[in-house]
Structure formats: C-alpha cells, structure tokens
PDB file of N, CA and C in Angstrom:
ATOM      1  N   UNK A   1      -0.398   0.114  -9.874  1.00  0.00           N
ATOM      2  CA  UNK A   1       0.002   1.023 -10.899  1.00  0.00           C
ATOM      3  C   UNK A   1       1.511   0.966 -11.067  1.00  0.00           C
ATOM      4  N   UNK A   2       1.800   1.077 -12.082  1.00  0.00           N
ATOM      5  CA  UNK A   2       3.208   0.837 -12.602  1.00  0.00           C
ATOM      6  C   UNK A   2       4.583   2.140 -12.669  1.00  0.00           C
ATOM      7  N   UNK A   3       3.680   2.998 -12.432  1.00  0.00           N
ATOM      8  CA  UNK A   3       4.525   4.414 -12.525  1.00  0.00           C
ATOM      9  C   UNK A   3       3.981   5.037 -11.481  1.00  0.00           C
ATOM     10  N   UNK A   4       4.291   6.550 -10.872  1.00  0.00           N
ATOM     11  CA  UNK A   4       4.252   7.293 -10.221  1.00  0.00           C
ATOM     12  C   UNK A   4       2.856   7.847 -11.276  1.00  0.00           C
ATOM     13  N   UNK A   5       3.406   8.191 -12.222  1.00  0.00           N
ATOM     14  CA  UNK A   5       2.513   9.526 -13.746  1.00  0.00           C
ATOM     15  C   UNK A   5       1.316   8.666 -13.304  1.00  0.00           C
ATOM     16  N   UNK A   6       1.137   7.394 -13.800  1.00  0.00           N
ATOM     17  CA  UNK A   6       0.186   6.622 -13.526  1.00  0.00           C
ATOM     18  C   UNK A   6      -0.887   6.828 -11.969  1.00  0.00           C
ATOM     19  N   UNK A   7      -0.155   6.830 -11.066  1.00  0.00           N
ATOM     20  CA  UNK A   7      -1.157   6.928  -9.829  1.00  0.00           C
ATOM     21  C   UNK A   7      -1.601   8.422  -9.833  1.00  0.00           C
ATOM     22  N   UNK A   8      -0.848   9.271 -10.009  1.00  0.00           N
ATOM     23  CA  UNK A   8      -0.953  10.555  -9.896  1.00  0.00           C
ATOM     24  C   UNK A   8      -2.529  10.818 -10.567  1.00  0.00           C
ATOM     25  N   UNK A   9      -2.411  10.140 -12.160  1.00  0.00           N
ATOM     26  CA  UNK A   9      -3.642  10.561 -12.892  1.00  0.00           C
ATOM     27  C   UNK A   9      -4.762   9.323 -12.604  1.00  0.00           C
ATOM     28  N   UNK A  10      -4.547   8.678 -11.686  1.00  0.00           N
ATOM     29  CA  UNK A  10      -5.667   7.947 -11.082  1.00  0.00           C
ATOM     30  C   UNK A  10      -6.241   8.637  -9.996  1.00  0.00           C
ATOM     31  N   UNK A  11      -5.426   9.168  -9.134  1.00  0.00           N
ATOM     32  CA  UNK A  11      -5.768   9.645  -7.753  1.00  0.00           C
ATOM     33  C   UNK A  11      -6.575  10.963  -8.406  1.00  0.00           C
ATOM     34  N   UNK A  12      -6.028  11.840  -9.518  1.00  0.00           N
ATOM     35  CA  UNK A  12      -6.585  12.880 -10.066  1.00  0.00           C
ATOM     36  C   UNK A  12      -8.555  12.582 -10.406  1.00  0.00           C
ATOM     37  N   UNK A  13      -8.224  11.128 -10.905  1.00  0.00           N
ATOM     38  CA  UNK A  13      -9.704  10.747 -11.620  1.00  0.00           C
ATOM     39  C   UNK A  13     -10.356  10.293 -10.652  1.00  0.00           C
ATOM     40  N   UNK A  14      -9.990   9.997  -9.621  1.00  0.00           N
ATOM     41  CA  UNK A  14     -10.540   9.134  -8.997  1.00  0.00           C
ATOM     42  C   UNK A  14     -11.194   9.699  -7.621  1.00  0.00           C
ATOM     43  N   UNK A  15     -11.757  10.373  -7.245  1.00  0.00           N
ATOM     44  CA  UNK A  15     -11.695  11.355  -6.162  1.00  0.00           C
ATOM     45  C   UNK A  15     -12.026  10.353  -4.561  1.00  0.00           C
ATOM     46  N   UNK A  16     -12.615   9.164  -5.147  1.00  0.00           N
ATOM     47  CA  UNK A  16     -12.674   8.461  -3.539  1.00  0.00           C
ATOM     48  C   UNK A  16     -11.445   7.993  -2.947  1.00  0.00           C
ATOM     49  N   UNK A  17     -10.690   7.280  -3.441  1.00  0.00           N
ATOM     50  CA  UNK A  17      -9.306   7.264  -3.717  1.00  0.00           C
ATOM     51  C   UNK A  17      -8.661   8.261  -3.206  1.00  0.00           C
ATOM     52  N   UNK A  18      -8.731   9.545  -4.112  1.00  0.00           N
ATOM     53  CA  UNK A  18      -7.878  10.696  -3.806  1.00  0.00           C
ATOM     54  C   UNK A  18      -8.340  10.992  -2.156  1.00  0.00           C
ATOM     55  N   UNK A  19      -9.262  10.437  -1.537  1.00  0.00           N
ATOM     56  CA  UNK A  19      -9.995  11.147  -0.270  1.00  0.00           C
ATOM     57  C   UNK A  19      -9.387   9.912   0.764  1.00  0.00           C
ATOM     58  N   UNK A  20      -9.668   8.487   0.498  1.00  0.00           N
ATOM     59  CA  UNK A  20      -8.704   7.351   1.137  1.00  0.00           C
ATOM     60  C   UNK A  20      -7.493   7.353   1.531  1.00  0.00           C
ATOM     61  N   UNK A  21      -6.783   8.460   0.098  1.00  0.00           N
ATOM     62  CA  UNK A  21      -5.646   8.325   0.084  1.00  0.00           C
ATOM     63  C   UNK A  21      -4.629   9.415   1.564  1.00  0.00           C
ATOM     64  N   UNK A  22      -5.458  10.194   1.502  1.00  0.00           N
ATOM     65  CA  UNK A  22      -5.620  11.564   2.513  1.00  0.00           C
ATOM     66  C   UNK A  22      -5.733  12.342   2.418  1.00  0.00           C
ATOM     67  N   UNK A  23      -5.713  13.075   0.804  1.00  0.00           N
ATOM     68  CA  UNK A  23      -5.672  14.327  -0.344  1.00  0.00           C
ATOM     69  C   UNK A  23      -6.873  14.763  -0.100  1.00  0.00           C
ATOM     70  N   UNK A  24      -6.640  16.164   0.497  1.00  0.00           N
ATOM     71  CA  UNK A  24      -8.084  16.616   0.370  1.00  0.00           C
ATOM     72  C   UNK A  24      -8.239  17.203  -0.891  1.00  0.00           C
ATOM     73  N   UNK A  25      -9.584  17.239  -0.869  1.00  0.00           N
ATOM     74  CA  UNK A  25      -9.832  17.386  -2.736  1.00  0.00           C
ATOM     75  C   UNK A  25      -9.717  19.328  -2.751  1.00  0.00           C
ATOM     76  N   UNK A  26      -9.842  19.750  -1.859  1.00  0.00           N
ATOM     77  CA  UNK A  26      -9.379  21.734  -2.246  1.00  0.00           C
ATOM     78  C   UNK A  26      -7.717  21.670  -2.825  1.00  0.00           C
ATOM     79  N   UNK A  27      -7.095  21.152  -2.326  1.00  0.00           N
ATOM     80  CA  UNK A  27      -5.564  21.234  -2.638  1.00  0.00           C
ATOM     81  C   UNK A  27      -5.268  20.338  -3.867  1.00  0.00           C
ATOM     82  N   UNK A  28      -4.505  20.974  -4.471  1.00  0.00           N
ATOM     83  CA  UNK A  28      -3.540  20.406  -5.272  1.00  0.00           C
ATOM     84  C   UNK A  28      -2.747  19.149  -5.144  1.00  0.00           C
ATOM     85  N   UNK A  29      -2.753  18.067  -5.738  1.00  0.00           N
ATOM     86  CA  UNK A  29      -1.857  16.445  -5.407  1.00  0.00           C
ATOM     87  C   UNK A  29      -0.242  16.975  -5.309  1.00  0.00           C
ATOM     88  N   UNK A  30       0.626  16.656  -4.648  1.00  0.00           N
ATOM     89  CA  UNK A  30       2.342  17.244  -4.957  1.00  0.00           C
ATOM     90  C   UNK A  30       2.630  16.295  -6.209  1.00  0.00           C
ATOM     91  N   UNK A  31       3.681  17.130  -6.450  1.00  0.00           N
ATOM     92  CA  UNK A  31       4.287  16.774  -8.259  1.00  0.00           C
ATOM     93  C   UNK A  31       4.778  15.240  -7.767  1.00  0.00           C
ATOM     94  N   UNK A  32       4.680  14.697  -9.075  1.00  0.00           N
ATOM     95  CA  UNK A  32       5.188  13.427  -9.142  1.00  0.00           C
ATOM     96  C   UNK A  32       6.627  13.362  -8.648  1.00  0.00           C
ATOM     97  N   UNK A  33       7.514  14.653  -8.505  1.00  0.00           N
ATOM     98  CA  UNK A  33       8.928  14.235  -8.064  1.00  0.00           C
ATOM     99  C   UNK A  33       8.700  14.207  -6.614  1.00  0.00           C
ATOM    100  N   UNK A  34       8.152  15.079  -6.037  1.00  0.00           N
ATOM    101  CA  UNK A  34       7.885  14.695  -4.960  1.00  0.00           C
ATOM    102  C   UNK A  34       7.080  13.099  -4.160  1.00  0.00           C
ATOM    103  N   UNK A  35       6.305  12.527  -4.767  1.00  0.00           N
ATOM    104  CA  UNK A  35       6.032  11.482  -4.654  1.00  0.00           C
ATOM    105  C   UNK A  35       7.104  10.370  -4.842  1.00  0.00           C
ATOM    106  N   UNK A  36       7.668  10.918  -6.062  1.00  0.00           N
ATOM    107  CA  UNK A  36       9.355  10.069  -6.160  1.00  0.00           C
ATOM    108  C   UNK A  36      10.114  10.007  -5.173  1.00  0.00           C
ATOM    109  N   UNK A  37      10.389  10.946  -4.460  1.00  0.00           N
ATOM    110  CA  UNK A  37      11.113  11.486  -3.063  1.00  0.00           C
ATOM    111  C   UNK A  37      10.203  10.115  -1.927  1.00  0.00           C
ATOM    112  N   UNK A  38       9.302  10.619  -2.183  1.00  0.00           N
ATOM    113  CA  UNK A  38       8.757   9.713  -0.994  1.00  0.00           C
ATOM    114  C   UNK A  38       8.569   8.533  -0.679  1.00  0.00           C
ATOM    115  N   UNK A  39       8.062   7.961  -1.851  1.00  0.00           N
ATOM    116  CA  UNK A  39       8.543   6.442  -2.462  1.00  0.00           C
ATOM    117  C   UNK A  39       9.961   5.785  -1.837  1.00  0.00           C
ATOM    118  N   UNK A  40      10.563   6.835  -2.150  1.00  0.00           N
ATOM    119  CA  UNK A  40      12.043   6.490  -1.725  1.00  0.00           C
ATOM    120  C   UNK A  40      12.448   6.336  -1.075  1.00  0.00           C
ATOM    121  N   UNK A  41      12.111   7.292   0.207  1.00  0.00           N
ATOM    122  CA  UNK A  41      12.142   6.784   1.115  1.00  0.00           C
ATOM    123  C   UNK A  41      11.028   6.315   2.277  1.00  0.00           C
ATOM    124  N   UNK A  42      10.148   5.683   1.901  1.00  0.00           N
ATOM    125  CA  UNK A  42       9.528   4.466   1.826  1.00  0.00           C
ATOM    126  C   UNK A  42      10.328   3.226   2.028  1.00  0.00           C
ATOM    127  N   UNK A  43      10.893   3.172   0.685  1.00  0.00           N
ATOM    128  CA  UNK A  43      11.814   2.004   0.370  1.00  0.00           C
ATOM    129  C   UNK A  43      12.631   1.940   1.099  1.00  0.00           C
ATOM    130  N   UNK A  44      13.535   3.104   1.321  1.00  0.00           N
ATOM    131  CA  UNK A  44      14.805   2.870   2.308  1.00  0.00           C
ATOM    132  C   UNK A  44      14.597   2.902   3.833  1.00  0.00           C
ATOM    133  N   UNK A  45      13.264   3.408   3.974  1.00  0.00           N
ATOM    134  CA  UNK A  45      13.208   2.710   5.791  1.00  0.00           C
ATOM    135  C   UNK A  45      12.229   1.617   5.943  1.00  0.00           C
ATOM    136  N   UNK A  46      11.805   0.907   4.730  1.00  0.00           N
ATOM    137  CA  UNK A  46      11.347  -0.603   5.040  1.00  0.00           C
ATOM    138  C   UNK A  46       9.306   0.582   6.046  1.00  0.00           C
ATOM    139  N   UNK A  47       8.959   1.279   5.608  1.00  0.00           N
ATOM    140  CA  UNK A  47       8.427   1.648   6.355  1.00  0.00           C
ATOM    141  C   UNK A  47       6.782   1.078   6.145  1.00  0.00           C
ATOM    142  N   UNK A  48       6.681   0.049   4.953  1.00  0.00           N
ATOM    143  CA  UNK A  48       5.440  -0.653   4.841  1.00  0.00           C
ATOM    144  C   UNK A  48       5.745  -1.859   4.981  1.00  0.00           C
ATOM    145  N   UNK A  49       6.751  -2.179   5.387  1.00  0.00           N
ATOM    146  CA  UNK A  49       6.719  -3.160   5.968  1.00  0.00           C
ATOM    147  C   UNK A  49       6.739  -3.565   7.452  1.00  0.00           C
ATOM    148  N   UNK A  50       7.278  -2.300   7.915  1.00  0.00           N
ATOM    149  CA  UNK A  50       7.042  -2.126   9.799  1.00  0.00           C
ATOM    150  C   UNK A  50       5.865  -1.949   9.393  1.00  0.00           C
ATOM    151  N   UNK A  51       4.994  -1.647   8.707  1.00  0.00           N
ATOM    152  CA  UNK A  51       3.628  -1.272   9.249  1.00  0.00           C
ATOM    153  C   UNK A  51       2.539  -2.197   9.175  1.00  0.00           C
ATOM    154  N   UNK A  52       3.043  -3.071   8.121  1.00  0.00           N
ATOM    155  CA  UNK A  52       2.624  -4.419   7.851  1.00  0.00           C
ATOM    156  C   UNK A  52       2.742  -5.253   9.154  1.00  0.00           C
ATOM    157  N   UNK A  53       3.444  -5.435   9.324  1.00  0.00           N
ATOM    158  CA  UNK A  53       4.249  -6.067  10.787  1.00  0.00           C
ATOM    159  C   UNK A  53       3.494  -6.043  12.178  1.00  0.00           C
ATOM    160  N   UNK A  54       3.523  -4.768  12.291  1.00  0.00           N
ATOM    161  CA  UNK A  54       2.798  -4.144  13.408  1.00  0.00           C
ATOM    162  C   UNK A  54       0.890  -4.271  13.009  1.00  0.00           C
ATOM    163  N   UNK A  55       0.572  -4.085  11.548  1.00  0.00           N
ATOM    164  CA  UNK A  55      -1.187  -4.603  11.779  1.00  0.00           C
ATOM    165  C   UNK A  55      -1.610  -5.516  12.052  1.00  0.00           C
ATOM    166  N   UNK A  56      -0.093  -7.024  11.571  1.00  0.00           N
ATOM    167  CA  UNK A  56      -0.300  -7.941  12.295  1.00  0.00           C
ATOM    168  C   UNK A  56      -0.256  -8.455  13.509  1.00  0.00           C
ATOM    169  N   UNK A  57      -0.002  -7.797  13.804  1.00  0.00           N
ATOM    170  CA  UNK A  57       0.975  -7.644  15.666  1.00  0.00           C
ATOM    171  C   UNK A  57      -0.178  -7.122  16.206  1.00  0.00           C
ATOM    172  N   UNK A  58      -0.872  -6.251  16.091  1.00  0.00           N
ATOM    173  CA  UNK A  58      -1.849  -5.720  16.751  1.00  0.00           C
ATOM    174  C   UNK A  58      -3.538  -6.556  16.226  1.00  0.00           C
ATOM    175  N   UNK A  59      -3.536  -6.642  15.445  1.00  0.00           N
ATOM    176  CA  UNK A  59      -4.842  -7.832  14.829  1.00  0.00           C
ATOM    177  C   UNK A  59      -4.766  -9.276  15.470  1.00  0.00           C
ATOM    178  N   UNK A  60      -3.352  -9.813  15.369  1.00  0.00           N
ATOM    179  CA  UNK A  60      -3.333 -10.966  15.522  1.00  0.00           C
ATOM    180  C   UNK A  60      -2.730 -11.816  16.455  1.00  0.00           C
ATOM    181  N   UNK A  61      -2.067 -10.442  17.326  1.00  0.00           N
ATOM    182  CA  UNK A  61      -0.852 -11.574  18.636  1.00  0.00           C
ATOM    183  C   UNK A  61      -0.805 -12.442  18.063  1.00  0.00           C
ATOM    184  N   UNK A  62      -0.712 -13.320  19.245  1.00  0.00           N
ATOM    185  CA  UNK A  62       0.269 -14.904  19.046  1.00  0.00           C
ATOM    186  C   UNK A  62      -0.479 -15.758  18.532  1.00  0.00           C
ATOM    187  N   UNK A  63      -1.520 -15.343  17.779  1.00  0.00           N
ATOM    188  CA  UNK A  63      -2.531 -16.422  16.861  1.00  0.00           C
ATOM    189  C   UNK A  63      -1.964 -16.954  15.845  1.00  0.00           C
ATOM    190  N   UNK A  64      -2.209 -18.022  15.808  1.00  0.00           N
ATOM    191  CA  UNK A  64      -1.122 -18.998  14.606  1.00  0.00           C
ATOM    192  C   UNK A  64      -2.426 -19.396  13.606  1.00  0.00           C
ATOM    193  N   UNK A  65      -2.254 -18.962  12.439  1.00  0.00           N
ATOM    194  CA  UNK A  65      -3.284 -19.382  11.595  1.00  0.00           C
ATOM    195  C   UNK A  65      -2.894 -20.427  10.192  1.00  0.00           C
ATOM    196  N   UNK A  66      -3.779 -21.252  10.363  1.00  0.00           N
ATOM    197  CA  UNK A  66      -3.415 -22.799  10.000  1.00  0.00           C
ATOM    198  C   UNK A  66      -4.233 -22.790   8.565  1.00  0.00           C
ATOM    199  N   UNK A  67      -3.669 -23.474   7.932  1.00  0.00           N
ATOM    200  CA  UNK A  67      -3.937 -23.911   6.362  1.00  0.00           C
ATOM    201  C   UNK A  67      -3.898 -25.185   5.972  1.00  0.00           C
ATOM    202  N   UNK A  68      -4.517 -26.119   5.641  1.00  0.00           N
ATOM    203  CA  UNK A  68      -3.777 -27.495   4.810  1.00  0.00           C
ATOM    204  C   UNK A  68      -4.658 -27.474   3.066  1.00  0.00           C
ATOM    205  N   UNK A  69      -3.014 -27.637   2.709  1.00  0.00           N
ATOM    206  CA  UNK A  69      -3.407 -27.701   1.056  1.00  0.00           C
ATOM    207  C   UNK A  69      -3.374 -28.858   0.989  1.00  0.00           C
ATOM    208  N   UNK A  70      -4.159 -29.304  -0.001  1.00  0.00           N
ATOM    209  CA  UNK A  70      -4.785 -31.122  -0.523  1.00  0.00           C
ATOM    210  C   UNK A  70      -4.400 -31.032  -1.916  1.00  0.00           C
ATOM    211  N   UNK A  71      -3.634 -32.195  -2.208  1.00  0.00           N
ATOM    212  CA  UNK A  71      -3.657 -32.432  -3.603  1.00  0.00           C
ATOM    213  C   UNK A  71      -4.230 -33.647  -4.322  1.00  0.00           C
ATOM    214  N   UNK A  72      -4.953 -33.776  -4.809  1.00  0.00           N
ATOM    215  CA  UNK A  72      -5.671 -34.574  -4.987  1.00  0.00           C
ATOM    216  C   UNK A  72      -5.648 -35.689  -6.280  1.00  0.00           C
ATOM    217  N   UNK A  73      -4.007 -35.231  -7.048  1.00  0.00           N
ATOM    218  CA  UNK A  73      -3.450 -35.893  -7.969  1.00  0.00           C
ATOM    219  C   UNK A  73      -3.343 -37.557  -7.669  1.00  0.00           C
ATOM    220  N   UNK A  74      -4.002 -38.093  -8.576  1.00  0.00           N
ATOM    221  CA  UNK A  74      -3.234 -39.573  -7.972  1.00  0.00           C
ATOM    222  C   UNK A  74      -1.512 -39.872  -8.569  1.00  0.00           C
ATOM    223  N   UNK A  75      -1.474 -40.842  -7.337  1.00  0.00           N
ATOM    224  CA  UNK A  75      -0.078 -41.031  -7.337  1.00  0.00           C
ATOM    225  C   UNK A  75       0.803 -42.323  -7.917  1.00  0.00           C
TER     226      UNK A  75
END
C-alpha cells in the first residue's frame, strides 16, 4: 500500500488482516498520524530490518543457500 490513508482503510475492511496485524477488532485502529509517528520510527531504527536479520539468523544459521541461474541464449 502506498499511503498510510490507504492501509488504514484496508486494515478497516479487512478484518483478518486487522486481527494478523494485532488490532483487536473491539478497539478502534490509532489515527493515521500516529501510524505516521511509527513508521518513522521504524525507519530511523532500521527496526525491520534487525528483524529481518535475526528470522534469518534464527531459521537459518550458517546455512548457505545455493542458486545457479542458466542462460540459455546462444552465443
């Protein structure tokens, strides 16, 4: 979603979502400025990306996972 307004009125429509998300459905969603606030700092402590980090860290230790791309253009 491209905006804050945007998730807000998804999470509103969307009630499995809104329940994933952690919102219990008796309460009220907080205002979009507040979500702005949070976003923010989000951003400024890198905090999905430690967390990213760490699911891999904990899923995957020192497992090295291997790929080979083929191209099959002749040359």
């Amino acid at each position: 979603m491209k905006t804050t307004r945007a998730l807000l009125d998804r999470l509103q429509a969307d009630s499995k979502l809104h329940r994933l998300c952690g919102f219990d459905l008796r309460h009220a969603l907080p205002s979009e400025s507040t979500f702005s606030r949070a976003f923010a700092e989000f951003a400024a402590s890198e905090l999905l990306q430690r967390v990213h980090a760490r699911m891999i860290e904990d899923n995957l230790g020192d497992q090295l996972i291997g790929h080979i791309s083929r191209d099959a253009t002749a040359i």
